[in-house]
PDB file of N, CA and C in Angstrom:
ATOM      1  N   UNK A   1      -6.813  20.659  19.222  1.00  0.00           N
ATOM      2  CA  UNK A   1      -7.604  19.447  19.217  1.00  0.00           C
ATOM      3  C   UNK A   1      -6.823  18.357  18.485  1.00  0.00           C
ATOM      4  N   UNK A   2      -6.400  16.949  19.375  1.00  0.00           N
ATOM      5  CA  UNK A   2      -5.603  16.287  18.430  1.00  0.00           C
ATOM      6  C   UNK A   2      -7.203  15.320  17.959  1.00  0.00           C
ATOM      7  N   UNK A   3      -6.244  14.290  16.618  1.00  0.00           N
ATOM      8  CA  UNK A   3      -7.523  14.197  15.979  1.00  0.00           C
ATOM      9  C   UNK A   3      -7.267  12.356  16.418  1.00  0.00           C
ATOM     10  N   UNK A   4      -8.657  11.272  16.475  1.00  0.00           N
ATOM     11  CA  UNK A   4      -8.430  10.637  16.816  1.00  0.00           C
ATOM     12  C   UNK A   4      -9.004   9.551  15.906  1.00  0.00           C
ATOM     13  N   UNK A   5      -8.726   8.163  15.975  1.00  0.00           N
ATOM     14  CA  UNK A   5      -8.842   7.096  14.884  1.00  0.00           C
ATOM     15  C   UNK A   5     -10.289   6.950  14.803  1.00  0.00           C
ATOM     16  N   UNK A   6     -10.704   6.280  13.502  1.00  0.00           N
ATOM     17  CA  UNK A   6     -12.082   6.021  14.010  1.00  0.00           C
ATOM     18  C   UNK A   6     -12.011   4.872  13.028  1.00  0.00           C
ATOM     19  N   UNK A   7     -12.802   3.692  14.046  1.00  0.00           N
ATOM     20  CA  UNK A   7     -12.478   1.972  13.332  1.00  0.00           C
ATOM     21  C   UNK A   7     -13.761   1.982  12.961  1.00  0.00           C
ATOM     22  N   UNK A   8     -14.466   1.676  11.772  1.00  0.00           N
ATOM     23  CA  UNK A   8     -15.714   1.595  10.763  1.00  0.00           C
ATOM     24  C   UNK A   8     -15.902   0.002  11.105  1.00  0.00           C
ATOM     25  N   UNK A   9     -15.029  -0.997  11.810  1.00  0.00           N
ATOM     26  CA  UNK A   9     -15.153  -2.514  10.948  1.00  0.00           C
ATOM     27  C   UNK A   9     -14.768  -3.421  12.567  1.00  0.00           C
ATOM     28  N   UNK A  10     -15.902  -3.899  13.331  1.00  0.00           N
ATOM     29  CA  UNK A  10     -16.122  -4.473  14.418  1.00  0.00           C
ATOM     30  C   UNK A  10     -15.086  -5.127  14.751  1.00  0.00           C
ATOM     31  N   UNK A  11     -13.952  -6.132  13.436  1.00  0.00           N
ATOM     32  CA  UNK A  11     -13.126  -6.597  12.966  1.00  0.00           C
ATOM     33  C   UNK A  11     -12.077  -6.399  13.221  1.00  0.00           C
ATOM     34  N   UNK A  12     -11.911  -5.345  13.351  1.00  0.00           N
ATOM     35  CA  UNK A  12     -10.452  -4.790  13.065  1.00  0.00           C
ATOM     36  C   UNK A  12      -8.790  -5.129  14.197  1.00  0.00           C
ATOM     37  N   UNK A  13      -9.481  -6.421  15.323  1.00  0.00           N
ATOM     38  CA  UNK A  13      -8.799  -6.998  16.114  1.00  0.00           C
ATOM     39  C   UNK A  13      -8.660  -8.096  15.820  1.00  0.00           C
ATOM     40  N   UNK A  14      -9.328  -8.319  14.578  1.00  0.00           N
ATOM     41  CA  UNK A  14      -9.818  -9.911  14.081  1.00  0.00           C
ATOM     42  C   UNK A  14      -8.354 -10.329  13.777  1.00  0.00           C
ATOM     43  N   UNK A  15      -8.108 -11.813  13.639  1.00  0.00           N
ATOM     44  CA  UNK A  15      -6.617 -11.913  13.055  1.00  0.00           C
ATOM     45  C   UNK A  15      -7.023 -12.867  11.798  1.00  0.00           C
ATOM     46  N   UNK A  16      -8.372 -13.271  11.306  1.00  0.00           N
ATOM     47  CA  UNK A  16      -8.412 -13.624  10.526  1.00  0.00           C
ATOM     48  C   UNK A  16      -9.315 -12.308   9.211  1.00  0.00           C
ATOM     49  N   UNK A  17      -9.479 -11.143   9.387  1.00  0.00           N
ATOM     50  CA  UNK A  17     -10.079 -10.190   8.499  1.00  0.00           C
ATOM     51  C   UNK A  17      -9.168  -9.163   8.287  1.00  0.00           C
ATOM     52  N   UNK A  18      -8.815  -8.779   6.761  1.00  0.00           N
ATOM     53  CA  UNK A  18      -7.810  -7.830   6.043  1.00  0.00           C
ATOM     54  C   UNK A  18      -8.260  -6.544   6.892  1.00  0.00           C
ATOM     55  N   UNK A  19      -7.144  -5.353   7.007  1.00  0.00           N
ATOM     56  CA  UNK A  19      -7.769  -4.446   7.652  1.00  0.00           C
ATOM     57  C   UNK A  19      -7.248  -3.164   6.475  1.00  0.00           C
ATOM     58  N   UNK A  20      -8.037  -2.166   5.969  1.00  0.00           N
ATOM     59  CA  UNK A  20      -7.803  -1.413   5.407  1.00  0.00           C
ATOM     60  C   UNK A  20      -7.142  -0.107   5.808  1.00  0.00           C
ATOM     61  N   UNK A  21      -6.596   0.850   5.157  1.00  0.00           N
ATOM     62  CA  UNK A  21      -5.341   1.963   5.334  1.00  0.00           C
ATOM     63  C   UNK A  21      -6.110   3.061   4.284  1.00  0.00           C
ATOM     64  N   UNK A  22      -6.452   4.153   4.617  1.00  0.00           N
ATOM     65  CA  UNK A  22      -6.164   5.220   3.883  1.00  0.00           C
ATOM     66  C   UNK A  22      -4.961   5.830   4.026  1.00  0.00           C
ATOM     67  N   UNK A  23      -4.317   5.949   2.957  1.00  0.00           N
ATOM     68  CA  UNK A  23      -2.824   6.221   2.830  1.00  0.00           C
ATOM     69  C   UNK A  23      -2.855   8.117   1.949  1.00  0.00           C
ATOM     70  N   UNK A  24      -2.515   9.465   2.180  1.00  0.00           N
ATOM     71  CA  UNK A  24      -1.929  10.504   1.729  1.00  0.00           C
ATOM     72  C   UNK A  24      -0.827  10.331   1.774  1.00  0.00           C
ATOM     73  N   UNK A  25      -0.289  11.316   0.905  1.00  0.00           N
ATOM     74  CA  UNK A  25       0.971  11.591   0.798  1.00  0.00           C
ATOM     75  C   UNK A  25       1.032  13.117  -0.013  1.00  0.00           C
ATOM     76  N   UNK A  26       1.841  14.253   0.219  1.00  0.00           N
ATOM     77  CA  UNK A  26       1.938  15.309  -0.919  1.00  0.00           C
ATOM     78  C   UNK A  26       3.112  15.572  -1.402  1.00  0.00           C
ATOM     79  N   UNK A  27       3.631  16.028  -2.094  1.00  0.00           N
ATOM     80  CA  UNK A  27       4.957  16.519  -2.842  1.00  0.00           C
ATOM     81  C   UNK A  27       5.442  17.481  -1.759  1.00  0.00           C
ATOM     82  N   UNK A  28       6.506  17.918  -1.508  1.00  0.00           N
ATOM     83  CA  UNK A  28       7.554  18.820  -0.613  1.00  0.00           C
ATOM     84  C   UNK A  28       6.556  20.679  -1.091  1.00  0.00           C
ATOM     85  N   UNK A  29       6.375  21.232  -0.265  1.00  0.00           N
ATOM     86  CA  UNK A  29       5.937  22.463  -0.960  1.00  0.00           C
ATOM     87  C   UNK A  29       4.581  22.137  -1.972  1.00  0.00           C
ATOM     88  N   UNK A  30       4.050  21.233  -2.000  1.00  0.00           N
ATOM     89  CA  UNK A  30       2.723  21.170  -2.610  1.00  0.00           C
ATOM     90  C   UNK A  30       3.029  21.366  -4.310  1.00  0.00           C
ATOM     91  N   UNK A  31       4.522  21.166  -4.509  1.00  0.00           N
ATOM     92  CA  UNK A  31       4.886  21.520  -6.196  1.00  0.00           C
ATOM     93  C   UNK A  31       3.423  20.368  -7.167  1.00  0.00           C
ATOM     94  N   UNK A  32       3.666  20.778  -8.399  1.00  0.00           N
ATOM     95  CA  UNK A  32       2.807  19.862  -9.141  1.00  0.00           C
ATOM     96  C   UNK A  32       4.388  19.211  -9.885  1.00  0.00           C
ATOM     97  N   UNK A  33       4.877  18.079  -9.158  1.00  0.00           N
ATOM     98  CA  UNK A  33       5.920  17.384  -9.870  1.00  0.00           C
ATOM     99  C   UNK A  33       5.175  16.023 -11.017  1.00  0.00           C
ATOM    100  N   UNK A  34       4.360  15.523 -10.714  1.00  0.00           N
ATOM    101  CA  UNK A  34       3.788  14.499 -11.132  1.00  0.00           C
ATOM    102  C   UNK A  34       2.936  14.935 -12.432  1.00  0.00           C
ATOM    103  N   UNK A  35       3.721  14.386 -13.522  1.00  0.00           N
ATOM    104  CA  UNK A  35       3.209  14.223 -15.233  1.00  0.00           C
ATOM    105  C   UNK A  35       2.815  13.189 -15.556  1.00  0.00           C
ATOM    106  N   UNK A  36       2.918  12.703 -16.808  1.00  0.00           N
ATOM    107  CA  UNK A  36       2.308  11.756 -17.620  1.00  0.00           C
ATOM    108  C   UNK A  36       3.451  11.007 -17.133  1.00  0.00           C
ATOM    109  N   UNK A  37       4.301  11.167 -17.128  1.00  0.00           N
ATOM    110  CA  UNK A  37       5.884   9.593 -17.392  1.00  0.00           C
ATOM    111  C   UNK A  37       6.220   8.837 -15.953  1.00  0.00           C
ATOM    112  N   UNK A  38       5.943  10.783 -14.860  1.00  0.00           N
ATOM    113  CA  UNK A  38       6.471  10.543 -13.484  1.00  0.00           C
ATOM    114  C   UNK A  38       5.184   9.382 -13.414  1.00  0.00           C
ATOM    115  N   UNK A  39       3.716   9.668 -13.338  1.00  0.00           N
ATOM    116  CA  UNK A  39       2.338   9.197 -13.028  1.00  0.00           C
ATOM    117  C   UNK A  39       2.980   7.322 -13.364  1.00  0.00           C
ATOM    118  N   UNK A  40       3.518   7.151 -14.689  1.00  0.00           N
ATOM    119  CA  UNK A  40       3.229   5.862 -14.966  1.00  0.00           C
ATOM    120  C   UNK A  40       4.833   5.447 -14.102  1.00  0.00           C
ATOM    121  N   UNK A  41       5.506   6.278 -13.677  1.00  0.00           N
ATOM    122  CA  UNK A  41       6.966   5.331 -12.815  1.00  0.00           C
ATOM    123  C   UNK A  41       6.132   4.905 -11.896  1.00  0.00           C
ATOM    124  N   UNK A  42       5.151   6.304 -11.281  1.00  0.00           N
ATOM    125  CA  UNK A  42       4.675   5.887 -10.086  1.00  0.00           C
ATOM    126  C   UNK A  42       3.625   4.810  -9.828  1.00  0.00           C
ATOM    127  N   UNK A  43       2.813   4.331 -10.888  1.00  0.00           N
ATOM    128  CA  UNK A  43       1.921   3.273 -10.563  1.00  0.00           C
ATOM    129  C   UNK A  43       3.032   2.224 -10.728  1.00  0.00           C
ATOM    130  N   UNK A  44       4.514   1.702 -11.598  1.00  0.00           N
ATOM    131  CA  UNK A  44       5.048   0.806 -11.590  1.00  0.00           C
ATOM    132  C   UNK A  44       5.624   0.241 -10.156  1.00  0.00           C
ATOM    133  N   UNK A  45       6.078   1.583  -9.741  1.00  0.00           N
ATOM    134  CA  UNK A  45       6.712   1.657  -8.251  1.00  0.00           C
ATOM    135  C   UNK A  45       5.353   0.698  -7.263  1.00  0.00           C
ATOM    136  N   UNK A  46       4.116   1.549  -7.325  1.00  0.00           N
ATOM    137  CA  UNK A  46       3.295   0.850  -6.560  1.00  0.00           C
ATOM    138  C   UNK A  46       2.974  -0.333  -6.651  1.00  0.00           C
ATOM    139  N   UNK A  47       2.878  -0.878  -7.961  1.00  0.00           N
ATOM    140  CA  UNK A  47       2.459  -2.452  -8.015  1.00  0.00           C
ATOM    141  C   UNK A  47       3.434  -3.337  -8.006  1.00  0.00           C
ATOM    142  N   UNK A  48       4.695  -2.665  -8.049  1.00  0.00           N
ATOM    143  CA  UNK A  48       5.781  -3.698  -7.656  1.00  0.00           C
ATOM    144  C   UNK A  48       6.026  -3.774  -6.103  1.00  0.00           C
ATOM    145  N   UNK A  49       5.704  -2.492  -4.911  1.00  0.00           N
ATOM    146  CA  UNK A  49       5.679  -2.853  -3.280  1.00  0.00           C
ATOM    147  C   UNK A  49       4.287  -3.532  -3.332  1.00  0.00           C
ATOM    148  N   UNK A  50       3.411  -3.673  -3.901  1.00  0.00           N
ATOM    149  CA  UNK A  50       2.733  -4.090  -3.857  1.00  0.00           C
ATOM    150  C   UNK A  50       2.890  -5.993  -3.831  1.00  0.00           C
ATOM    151  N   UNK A  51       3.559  -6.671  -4.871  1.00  0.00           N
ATOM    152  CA  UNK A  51       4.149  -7.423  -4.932  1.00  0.00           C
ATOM    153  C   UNK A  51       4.880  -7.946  -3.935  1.00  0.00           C
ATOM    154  N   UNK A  52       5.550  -7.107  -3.709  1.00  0.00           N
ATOM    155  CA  UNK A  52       6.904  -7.541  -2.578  1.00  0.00           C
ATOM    156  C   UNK A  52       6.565  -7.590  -0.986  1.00  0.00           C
ATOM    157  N   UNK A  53       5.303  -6.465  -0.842  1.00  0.00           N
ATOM    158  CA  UNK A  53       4.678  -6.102   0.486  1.00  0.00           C
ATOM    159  C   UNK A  53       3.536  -7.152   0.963  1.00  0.00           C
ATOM    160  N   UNK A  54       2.906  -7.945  -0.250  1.00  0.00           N
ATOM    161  CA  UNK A  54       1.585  -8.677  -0.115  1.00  0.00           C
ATOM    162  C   UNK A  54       0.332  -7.684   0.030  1.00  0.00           C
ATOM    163  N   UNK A  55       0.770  -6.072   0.522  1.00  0.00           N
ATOM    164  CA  UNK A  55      -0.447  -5.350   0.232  1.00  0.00           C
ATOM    165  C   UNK A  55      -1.283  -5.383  -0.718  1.00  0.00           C
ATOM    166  N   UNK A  56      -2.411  -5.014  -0.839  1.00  0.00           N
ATOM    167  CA  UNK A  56      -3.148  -5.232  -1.736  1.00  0.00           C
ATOM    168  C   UNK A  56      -4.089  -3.641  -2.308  1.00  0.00           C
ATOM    169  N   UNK A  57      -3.261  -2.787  -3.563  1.00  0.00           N
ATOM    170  CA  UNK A  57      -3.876  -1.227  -3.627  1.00  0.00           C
ATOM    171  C   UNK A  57      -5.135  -1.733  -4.138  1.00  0.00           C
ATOM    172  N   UNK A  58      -6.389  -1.318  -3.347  1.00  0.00           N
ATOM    173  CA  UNK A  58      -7.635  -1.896  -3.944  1.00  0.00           C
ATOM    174  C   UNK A  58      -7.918  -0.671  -4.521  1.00  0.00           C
ATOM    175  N   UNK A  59      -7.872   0.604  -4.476  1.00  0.00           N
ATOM    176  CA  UNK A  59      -8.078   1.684  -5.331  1.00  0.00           C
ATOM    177  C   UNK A  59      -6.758   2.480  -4.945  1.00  0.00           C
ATOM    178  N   UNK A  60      -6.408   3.818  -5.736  1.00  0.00           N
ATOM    179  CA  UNK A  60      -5.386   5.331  -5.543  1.00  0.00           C
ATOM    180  C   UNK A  60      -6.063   6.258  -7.046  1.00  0.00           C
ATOM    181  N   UNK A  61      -5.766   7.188  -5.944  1.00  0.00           N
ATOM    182  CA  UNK A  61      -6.141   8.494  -7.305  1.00  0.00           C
ATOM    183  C   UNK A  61      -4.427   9.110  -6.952  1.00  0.00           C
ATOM    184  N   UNK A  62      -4.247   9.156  -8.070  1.00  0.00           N
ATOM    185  CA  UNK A  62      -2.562  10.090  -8.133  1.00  0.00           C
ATOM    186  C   UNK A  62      -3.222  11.102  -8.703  1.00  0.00           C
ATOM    187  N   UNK A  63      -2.766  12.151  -8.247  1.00  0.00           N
ATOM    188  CA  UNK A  63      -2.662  13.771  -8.614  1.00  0.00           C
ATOM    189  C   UNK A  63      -1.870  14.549  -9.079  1.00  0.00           C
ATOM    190  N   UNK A  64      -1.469  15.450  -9.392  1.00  0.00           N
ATOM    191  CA  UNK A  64      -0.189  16.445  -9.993  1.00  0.00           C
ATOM    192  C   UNK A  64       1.066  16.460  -8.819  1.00  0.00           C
ATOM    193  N   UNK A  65      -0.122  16.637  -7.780  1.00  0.00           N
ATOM    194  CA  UNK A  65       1.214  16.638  -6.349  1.00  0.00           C
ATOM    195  C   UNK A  65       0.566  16.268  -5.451  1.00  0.00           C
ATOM    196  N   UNK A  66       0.012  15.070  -5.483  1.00  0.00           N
ATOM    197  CA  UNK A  66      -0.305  14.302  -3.756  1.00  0.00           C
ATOM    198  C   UNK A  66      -1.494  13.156  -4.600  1.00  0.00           C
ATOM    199  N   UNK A  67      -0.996  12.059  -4.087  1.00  0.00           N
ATOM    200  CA  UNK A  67      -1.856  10.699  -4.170  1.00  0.00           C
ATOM    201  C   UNK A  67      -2.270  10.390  -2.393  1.00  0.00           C
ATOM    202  N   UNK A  68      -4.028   9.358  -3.400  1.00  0.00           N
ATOM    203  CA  UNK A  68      -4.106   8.502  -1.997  1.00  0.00           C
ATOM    204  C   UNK A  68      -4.350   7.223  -2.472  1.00  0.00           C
ATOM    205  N   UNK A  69      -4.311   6.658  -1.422  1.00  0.00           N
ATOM    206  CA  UNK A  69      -4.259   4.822  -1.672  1.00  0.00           C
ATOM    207  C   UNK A  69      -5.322   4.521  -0.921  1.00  0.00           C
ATOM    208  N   UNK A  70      -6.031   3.115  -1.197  1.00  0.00           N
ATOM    209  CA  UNK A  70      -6.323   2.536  -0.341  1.00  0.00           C
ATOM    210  C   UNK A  70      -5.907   0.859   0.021  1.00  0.00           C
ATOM    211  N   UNK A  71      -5.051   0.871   1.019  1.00  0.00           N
ATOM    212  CA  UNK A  71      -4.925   0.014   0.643  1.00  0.00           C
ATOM    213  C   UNK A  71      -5.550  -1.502   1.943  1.00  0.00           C
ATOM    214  N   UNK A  72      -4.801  -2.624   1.126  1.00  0.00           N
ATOM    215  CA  UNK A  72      -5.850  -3.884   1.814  1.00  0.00           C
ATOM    216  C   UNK A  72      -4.353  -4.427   2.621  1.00  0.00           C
ATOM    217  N   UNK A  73      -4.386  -4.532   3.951  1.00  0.00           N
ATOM    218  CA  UNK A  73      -3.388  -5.538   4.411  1.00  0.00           C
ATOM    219  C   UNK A  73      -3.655  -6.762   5.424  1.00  0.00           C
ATOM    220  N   UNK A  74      -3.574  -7.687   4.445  1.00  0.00           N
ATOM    221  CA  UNK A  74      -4.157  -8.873   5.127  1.00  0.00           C
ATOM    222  C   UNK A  74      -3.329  -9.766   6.120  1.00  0.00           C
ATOM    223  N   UNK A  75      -4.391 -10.140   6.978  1.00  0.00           N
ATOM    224  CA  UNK A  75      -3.031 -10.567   8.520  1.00  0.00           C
ATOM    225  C   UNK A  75      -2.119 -11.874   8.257  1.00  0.00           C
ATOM    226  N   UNK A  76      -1.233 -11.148   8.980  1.00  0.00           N
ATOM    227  CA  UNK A  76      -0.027 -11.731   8.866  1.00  0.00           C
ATOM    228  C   UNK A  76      -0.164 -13.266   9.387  1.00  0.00           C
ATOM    229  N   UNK A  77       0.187 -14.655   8.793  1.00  0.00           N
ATOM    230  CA  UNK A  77       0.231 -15.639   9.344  1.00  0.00           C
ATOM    231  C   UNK A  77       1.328 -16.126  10.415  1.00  0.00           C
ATOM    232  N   UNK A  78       0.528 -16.674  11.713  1.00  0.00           N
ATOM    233  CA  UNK A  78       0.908 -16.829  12.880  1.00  0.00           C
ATOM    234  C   UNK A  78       2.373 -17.260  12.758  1.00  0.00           C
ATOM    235  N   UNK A  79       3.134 -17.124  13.503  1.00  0.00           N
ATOM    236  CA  UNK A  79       4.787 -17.354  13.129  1.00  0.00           C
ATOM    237  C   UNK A  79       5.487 -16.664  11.914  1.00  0.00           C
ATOM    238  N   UNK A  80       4.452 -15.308  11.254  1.00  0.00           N
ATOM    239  CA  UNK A  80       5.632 -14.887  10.434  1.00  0.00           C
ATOM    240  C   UNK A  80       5.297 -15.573   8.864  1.00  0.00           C
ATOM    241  N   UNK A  81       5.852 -14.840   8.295  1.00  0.00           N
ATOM    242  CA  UNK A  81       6.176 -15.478   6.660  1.00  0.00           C
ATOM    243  C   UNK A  81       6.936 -16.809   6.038  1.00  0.00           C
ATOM    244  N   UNK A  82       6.297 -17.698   5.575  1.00  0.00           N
ATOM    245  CA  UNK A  82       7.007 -18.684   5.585  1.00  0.00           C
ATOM    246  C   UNK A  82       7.939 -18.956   4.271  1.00  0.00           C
ATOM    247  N   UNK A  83       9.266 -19.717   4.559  1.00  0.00           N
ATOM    248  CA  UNK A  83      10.049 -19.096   3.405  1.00  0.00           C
ATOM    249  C   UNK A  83       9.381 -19.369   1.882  1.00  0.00           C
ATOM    250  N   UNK A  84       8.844 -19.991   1.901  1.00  0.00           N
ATOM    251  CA  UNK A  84       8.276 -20.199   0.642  1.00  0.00           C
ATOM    252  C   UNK A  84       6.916 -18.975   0.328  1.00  0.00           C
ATOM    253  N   UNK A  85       6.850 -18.177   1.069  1.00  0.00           N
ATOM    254  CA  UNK A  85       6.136 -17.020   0.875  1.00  0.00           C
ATOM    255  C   UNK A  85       6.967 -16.174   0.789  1.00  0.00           C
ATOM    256  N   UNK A  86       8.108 -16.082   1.466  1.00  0.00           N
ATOM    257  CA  UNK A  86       9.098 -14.723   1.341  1.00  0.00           C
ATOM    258  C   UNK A  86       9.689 -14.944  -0.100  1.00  0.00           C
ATOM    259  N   UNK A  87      10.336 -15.929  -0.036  1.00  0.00           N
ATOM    260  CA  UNK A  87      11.003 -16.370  -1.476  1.00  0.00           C
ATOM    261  C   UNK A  87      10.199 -15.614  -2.672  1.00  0.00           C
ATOM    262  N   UNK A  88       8.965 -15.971  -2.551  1.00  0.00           N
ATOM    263  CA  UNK A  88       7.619 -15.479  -3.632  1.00  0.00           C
ATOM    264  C   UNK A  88       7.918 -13.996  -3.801  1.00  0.00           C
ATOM    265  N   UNK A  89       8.092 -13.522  -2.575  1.00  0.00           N
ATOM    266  CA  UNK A  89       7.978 -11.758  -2.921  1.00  0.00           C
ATOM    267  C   UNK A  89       9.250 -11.469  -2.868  1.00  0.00           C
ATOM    268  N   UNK A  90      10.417 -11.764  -2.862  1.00  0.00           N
ATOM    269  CA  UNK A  90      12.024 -11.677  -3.491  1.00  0.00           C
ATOM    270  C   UNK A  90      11.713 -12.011  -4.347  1.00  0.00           C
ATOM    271  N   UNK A  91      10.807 -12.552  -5.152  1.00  0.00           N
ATOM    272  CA  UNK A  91      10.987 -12.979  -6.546  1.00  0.00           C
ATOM    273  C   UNK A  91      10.864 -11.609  -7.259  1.00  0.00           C
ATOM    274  N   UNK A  92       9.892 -10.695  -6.804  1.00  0.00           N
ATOM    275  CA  UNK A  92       9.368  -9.881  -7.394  1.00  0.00           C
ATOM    276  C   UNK A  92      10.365  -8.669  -7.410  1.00  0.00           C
ATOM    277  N   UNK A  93      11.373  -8.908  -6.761  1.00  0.00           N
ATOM    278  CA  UNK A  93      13.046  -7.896  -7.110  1.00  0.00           C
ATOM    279  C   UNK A  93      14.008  -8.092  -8.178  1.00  0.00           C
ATOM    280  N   UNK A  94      13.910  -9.435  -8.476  1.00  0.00           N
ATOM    281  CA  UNK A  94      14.476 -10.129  -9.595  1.00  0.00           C
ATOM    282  C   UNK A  94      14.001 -10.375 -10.735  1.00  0.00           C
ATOM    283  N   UNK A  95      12.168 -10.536 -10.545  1.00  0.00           N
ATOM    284  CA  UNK A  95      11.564 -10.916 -11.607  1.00  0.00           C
ATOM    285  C   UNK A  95      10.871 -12.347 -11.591  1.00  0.00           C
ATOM    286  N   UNK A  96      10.165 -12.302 -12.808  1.00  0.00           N
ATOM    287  CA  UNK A  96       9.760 -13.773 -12.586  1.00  0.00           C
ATOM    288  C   UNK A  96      10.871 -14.549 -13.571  1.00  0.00           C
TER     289      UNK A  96
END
């Protein structure tokens, strides 16, 4: 049985309404790699693609070995990113 999408949000063709992602992920072999130090690289890691992506993590539970996200991705403006929006999230590789 393959398994198939299911859209909650009438919206979700809309080009003006964010559309949400449940995001898994697990460690290789289900190890418990994820501690106290790995946990805090890993929320840095996230809120910096976060930054750079324009996604938006509106919640994640991280675990010992497998996080989920949820995240918000809001539509893309017509023609693409404009440089003064891209510039914004290169900033966030360099810094402010």
């Amino acid at each position: 049985m393959s398994r198939k999408s299911r859209w909650l949000a009438e919206w979700r063709k809309s080009a003006g309404k964010p559309v949400f992602y449940h995001v898994i992920s697990r460690v290789v072999d289900r190890r418990f790699v994820f501690g106290t130090e790995e946990k805090e690289k890993f929320r840095a890691l996230m809120r910096f693609q976060e930054k750079f992506t324009g996604c938006r993590v509106a919640s994640y539970c991280l675990m010992c070995n497998h996080f989920h996200l949820l995240l918000e991705v809001l539509p893309m403006a017509e023609g693409g990113l404009s440089d003064e929006a891209l510039l914004k999230r290169l900033s966030a590789i360099v810094g402010d």
